[in-house]
Protein backbone atom coordinates (compact mmCIF):
# COMPACT_ATOMS: atom_id res chain seq x y z
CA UNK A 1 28.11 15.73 -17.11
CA UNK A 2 29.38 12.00 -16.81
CA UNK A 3 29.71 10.15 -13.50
CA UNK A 4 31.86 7.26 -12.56
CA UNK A 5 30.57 3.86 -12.49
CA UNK A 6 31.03 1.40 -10.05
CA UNK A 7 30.38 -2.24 -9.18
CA UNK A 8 27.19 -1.73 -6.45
CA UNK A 9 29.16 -3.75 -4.02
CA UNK A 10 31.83 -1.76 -3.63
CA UNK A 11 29.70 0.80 -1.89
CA UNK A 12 27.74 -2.08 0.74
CA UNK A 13 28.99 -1.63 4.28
CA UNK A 14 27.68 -5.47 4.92
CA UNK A 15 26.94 -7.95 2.50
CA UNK A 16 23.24 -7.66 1.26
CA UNK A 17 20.91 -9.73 3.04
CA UNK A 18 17.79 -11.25 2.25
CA UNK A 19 14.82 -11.70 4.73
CA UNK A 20 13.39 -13.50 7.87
CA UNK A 21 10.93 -16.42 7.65
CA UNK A 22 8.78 -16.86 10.66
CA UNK A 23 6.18 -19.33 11.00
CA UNK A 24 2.46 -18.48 11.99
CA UNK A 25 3.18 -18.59 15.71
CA UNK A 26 5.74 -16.42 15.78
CA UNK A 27 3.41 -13.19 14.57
CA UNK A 28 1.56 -10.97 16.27
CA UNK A 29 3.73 -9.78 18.80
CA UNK A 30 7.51 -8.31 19.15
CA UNK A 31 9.60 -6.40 16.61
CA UNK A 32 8.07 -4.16 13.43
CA UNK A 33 8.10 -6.61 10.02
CA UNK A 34 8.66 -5.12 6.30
CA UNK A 35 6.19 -6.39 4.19
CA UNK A 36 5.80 -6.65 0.31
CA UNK A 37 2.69 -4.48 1.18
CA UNK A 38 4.92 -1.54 3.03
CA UNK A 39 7.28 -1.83 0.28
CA UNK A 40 4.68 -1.23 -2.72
CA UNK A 41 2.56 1.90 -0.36
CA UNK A 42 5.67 3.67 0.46
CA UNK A 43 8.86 5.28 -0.99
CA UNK A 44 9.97 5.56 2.71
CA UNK A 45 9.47 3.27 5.37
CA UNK A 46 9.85 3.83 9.10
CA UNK A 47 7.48 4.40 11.38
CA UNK A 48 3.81 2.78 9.34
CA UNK A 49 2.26 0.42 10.99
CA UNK A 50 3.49 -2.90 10.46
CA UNK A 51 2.40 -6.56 11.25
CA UNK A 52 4.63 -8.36 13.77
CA UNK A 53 6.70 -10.71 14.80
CA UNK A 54 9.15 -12.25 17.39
CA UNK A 55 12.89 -11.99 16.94
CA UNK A 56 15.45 -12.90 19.42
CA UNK A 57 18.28 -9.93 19.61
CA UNK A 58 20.78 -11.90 17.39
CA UNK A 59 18.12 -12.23 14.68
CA UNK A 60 17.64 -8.28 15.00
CA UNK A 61 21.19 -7.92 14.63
CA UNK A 62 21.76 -10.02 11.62
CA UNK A 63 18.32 -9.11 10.25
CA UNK A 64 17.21 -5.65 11.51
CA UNK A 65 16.72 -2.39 9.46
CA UNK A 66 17.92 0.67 10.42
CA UNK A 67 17.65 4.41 8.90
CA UNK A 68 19.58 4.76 5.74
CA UNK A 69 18.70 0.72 4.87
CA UNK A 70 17.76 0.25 1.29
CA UNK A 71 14.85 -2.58 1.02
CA UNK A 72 14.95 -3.75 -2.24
CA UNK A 73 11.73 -6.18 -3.74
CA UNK A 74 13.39 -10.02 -3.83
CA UNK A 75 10.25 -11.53 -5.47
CA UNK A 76 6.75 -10.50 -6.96
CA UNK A 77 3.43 -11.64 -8.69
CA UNK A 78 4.10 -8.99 -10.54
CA UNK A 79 7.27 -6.85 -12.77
CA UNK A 80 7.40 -3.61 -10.73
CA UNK A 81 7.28 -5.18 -7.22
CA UNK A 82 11.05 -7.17 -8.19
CA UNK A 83 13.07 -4.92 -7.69
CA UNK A 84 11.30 -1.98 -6.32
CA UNK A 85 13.67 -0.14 -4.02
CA UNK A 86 12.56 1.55 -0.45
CA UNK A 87 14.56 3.99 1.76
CA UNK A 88 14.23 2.66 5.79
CA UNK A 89 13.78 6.33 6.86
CA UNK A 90 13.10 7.22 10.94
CA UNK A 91 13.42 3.93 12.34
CA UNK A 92 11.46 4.72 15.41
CA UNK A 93 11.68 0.58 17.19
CA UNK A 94 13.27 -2.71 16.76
CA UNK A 95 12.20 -3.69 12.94
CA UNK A 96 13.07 -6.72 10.25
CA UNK A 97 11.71 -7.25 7.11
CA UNK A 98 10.65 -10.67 4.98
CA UNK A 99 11.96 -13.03 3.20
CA UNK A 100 10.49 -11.58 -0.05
CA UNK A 101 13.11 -8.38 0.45
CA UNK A 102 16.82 -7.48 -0.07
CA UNK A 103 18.40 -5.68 2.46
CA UNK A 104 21.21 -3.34 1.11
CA UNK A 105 23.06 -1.09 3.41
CA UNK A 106 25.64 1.28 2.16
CA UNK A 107 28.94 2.43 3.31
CA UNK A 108 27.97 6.53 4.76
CA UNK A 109 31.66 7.39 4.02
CA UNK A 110 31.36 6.60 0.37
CA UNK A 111 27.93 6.51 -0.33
CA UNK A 112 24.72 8.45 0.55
CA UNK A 113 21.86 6.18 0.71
CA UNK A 114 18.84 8.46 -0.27
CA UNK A 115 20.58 9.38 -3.13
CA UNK A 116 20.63 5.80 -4.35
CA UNK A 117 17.14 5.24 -3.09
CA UNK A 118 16.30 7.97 -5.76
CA UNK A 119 18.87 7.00 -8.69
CA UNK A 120 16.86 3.09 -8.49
CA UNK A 121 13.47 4.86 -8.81
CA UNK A 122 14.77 6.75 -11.64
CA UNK A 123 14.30 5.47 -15.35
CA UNK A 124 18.08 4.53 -15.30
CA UNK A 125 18.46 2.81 -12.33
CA UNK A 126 15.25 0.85 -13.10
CA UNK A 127 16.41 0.16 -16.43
CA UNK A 128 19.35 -1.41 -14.77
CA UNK A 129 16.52 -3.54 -12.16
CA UNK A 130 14.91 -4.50 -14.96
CA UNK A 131 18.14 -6.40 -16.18
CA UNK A 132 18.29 -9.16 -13.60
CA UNK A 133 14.67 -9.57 -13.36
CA UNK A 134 13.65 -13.18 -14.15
CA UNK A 135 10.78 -15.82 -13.54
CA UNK A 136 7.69 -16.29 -14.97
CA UNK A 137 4.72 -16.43 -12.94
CA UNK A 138 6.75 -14.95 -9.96
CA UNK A 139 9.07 -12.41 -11.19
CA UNK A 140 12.09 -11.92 -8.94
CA UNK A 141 16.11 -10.53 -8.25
CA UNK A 142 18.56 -12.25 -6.94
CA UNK A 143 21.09 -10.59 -4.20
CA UNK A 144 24.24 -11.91 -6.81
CA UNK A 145 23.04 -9.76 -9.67
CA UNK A 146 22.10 -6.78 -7.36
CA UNK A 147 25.33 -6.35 -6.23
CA UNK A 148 27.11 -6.70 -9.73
CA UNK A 149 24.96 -3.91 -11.57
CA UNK A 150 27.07 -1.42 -12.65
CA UNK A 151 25.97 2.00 -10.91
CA UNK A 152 27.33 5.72 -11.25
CA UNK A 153 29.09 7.28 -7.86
CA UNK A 154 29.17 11.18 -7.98
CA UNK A 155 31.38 12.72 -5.63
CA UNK A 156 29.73 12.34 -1.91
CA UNK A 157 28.41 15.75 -1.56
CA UNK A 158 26.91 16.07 -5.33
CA UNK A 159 25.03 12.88 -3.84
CA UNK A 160 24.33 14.97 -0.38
CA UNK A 161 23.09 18.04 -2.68
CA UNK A 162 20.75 15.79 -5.02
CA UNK A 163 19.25 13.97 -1.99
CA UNK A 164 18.18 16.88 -0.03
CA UNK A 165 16.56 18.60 -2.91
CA UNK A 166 14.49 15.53 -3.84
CA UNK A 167 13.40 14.80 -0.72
CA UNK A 168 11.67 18.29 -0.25
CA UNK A 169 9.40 16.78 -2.31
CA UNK A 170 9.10 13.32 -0.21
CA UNK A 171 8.93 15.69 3.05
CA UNK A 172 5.80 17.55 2.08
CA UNK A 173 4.21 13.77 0.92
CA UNK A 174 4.95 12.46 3.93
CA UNK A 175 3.46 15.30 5.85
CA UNK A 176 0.52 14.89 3.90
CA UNK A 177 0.28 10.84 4.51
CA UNK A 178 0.55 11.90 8.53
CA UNK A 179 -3.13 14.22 8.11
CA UNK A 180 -4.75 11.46 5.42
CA UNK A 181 -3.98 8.97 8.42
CA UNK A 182 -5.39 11.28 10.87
CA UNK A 183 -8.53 12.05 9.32
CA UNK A 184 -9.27 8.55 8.63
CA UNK A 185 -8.31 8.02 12.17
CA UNK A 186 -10.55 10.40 13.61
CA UNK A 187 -13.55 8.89 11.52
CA UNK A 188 -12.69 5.24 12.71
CA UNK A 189 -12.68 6.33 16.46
CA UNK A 190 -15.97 8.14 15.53
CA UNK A 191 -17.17 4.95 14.32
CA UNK A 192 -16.47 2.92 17.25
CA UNK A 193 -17.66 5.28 19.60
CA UNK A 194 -21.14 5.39 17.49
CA UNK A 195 -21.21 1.76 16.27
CA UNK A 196 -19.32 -0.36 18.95
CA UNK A 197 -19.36 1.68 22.05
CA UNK A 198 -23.05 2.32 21.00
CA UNK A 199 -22.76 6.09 22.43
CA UNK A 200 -23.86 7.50 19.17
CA UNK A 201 -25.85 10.96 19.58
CA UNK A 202 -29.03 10.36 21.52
CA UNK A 203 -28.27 7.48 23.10
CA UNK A 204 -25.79 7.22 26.06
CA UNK A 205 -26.76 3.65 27.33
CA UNK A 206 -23.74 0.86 26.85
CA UNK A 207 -25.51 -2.08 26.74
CA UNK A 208 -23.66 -4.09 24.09
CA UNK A 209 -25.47 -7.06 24.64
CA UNK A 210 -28.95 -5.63 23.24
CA UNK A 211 -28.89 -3.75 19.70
CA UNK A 212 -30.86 -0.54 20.13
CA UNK A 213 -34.47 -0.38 18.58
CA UNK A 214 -34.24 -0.66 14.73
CA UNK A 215 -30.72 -1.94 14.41
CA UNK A 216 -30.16 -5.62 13.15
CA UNK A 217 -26.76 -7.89 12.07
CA UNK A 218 -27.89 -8.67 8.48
CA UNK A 219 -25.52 -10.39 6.00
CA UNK A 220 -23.44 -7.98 3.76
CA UNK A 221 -25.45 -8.70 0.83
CA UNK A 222 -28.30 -6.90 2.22
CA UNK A 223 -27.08 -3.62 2.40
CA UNK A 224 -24.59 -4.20 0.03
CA UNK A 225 -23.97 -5.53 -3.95
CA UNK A 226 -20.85 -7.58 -4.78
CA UNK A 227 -19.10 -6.90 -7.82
CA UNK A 228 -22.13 -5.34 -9.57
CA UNK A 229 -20.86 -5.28 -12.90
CA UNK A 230 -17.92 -6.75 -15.37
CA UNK A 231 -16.77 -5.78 -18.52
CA UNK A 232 -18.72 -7.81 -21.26
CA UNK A 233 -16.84 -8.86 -24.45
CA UNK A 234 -19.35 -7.05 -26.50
CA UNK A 235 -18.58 -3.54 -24.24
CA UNK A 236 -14.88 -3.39 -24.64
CA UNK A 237 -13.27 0.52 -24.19
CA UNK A 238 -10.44 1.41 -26.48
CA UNK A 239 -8.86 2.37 -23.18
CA UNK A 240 -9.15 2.06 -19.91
CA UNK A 241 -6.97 3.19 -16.05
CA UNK A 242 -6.42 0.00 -14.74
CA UNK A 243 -5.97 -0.41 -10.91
CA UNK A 244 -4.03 -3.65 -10.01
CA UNK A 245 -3.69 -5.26 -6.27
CA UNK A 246 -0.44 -3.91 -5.94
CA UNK A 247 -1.36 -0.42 -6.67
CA UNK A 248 -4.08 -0.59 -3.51
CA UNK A 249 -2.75 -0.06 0.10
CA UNK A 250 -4.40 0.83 3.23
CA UNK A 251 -7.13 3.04 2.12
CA UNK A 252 -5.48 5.15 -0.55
CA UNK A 253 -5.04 4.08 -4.63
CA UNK A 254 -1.57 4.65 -5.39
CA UNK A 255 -1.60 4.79 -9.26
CA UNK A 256 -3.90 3.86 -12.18
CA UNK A 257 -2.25 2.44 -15.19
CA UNK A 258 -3.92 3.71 -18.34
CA UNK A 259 -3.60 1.19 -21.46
CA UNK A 260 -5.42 -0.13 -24.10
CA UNK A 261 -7.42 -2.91 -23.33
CA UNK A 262 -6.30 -5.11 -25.77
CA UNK A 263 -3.24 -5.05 -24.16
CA UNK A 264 -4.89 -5.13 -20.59
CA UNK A 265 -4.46 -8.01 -18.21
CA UNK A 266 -7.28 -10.54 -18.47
CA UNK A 267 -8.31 -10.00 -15.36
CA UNK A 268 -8.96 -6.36 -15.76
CA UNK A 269 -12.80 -6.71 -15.98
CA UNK A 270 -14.48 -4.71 -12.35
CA UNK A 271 -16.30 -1.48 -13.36
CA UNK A 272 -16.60 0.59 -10.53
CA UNK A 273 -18.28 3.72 -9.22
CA UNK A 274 -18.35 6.73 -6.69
CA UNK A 275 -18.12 5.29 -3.10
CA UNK A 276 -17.71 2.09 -4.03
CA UNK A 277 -15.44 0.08 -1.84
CA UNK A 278 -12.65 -2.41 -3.43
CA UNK A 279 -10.98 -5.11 -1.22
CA UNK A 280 -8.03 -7.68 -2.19
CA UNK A 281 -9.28 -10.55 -1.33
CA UNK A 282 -5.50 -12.06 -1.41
CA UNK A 283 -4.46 -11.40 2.07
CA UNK A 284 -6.78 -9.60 3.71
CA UNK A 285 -5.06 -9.41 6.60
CA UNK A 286 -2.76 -7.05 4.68
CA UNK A 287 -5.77 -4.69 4.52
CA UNK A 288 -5.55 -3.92 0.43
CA UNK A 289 -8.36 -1.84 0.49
CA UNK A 290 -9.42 1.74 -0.63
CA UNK A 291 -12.60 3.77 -0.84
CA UNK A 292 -12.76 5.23 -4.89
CA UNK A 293 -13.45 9.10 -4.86
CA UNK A 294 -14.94 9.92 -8.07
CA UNK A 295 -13.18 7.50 -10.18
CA UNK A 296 -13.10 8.40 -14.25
CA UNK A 297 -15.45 6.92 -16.20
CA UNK A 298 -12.73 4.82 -17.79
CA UNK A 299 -11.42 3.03 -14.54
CA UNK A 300 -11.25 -0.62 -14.32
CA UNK A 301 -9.99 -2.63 -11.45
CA UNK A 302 -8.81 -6.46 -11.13
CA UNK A 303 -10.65 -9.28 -10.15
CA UNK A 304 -8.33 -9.84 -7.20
CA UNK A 305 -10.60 -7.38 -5.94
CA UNK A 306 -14.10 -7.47 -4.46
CA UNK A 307 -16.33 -4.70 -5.18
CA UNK A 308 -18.49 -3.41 -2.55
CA UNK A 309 -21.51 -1.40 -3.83
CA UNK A 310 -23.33 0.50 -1.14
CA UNK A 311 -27.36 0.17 -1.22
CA UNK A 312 -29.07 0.91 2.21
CA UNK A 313 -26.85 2.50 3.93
CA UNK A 314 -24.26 5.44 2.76
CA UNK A 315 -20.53 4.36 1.27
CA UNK A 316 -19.14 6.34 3.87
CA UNK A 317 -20.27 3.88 6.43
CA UNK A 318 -20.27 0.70 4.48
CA UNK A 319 -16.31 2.12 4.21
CA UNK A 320 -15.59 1.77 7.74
CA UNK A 321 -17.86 -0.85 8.98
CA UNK A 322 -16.00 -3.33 6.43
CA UNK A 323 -12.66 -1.67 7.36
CA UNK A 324 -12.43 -2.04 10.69
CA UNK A 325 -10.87 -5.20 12.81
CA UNK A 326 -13.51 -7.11 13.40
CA UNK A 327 -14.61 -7.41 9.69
CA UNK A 328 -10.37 -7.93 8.87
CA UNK A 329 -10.93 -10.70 11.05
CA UNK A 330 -13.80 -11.89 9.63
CA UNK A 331 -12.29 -12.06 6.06
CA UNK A 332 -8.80 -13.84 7.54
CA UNK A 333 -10.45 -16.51 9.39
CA UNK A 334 -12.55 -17.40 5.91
CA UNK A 335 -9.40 -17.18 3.71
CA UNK A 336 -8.17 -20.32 2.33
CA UNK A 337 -4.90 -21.53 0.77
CA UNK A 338 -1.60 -21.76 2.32
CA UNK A 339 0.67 -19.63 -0.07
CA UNK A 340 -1.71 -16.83 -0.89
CA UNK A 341 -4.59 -16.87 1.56
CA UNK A 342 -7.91 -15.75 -0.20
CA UNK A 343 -11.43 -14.77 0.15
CA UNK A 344 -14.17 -14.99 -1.98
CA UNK A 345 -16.88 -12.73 -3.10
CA UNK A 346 -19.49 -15.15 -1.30
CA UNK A 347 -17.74 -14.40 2.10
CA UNK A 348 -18.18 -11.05 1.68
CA UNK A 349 -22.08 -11.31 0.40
CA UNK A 350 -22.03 -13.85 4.09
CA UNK A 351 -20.26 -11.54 5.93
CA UNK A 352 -22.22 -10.02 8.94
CA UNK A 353 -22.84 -6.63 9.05
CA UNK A 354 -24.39 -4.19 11.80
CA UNK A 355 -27.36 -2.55 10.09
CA UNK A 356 -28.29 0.76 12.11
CA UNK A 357 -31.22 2.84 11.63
CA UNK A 358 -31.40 5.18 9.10
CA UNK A 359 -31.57 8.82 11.11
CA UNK A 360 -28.00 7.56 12.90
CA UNK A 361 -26.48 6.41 9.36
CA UNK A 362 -27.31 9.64 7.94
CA UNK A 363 -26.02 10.86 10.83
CA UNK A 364 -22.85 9.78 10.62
CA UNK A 365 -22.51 10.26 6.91
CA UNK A 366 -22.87 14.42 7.73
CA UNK A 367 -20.60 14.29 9.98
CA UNK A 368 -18.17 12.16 7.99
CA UNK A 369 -17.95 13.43 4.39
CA UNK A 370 -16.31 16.61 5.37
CA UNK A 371 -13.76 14.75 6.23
CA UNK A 372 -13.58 12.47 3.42
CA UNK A 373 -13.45 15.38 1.28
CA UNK A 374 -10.56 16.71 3.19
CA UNK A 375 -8.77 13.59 2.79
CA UNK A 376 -9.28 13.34 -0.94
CA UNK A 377 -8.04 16.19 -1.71
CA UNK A 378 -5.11 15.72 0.27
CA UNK A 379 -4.44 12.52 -1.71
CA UNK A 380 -4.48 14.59 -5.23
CA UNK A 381 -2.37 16.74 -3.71
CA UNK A 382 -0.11 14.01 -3.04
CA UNK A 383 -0.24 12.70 -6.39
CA UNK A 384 0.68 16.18 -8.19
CA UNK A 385 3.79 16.02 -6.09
CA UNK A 386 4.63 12.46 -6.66
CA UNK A 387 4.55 13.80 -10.70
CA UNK A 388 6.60 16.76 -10.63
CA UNK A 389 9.21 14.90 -8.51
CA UNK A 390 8.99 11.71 -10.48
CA UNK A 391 9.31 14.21 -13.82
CA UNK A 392 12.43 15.92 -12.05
CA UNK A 393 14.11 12.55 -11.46
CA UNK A 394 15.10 11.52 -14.63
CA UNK A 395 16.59 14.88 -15.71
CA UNK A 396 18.73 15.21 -12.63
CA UNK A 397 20.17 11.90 -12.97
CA UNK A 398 20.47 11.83 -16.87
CA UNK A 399 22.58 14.87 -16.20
CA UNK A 400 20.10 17.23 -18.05
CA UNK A 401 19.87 19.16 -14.84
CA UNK A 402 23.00 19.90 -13.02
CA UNK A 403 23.17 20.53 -9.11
């Protein structure tokens, strides 16, 4: 089976467009923003929460997304975010996205846009991303060279029949993103309740001005160790699964890169362990973060990352309490640097921390790893599906399968 080729232009309804820039006092409120963050967690972006920020109704028509948009990675620290392409899928509200994205959006009449969405996260359309990339330190596409690349254009419906069979399998992920959200929802609202409401089970009183007999605010390091342990140069693996910043989103690990570790980044060095908690500490207020679920022994994570190790009080709680939005608040008012805002391990190790007695922690760690379990396995699940479609992909638009 061979396919036409055509200049990628030639199928844009609108020119391509490249983000908004908004300065500090324009976030917070108004209209849904695409970050660099959404675009790395998810294949289809719509209705996530998103930061904010305030856009007059001209910018929103020059600069909004809308279903069918293709969001395209304009610039990255590293390879696989230039380039990375994301399908705008169930625009629920008014949203933009930022200056470090391309916004591509196709002509319906010609083109179907999920089916292109899939053909640029196939081997071949990558291979064709990974032409244009340039830069060094910050590797990056440029709009000009996107809309040059030379891309195949089945006949409408074959693109219409390849689309809705893929995304069967991005239907059943996304389903499955909706309950991991939930159930880490429904533990966060247990935690306030508990923890900042103070109604925890036994105690119904709502003075939040008093801390109830045996609690304390200690500083993190007390109940807590900060990256307990690096790789050594005399304990080097042959191999290890190496978990970058980009690959961490919002509670959940999307990928582990296994390598050898001479060929490893340098700053793959964290060993971690069950329940331990790993933050970015670029950003924070981008929430990189993830609780690790039985992690092989052969897992090593960045140094962008803290590592929190839990020592007096379960992980499940240390999880939450440095989770929620008072501690993301914490960590962005200590970050420093204008370009990438950062935190150090020594503001976590300062951070403060409520310390509760030990019969409510254990407590709320019964009643809480049911649920974590649940989620887990919900997020292997999700990986297993992510495989067989990603192993599908190539075959259907190599030709090898025909629909």
């Amino acid at each position: 089976m061979s396919w036409a080729t055509v200049e990628f232009q030639s199928l844009f309804q609108v020119p391509s467009r490249n983000g908004i820039y908004k300065t500090k006092e324009h976030h917070g409120s108004g209209a849904k923003v695409v970050n660099m963050g959404e675009l790395f967690a998810y294949d289809r972006i719509g209705t996530q929460k998103m930061e904010r920020v305030q856009m007059t109704d001209q910018e929103l028509l020059i600069s909004g997304v809308t279903s069918g948009d293709l969001l395209f990675g304009r610039r990255s620290l590293v390879e696989e975010g230039a380039g990375r392409c994301a399908l705008a899928y169930d625009v629920d509200e008014p949203t933009t996205f930022e200056s470090s994205i391309i916004r591509v959006r196709l002509n319906a009449d010609i083109a179907d846009s999920a089916f292109y969405f899939y053909y640029f996260r196939s081997p071949q359309g990558r291979a064709l991303i990974r032409s244009i990339v340039s830069g060094a330190t910050v590797k990056g596409i440029r709009g000009s060279d996107l809309q040059r690349l030379q891309v195949v254009q089945p006949t409408l419906l074959v693109q219409l029949e390849i689309s809705r069979k893929i995304s069967c399998f991005d239907d059943l992920l996304e389903a499955n993103w909706k309950r991991i959200e939930l159930l880490e929802e429904s533990v966060k609202l247990i935690y306030q309740e508990w923890f900042v409401n103070r109604r925890y089970p036994g105690n119904f009183v709502t003075d939040s001005n008093n801390l109830p007999t045996g609690w304390t605010i200690c500083p993190l390091a007390k109940v807590a160790v900060v990256n307990r342990v690096s790789l050594s140069t005399r304990d080097r693996p042959n191999e290890i699964q190496y978990i970058d910043i980009a690959s961490v989103e919002r509670g959940v690990v999307l990928g582990s890169k296994k390598m050898s570790y001479s060929e490893a980044p340098g700053r793959a060095r964290r060993l971690v362990q069950h329940g331990d908690v790993i933050w970015s500490c670029v950003r924070p207020n981008r929430r990189s973060y993830a609780l690790l679920w039985e992690p092989e022994s052969d897992v090593v994570v960045s140094t962008g990352f803290a590592v929190l190790t839990a020592l007096n009080v379960p992980f499940s709680y240390l999880y939450f309490a440095t989770t929620s939005d008072e501690f993301v608040t914490y960590l962005t008012n200590r970050a420093t640097g204008a370009a990438y805002p950062a935190v150090s391990g020594k503001d976590f190790e300062e951070a403060p921390l409520l310390f509760p007695s030990a019969d409510v922690l254990q407590s709320f760690d019964e009643k809480c790893l049911p649920i974590l379990e649940l989620r887990r396995k919900l997020v292997l699940q999700n990986a297993h599906l992510t495989e067989a479609r990603d192993a599908l992909l190539p075959k259907i638009m190599s030709g090898e399968l025909v629909v």
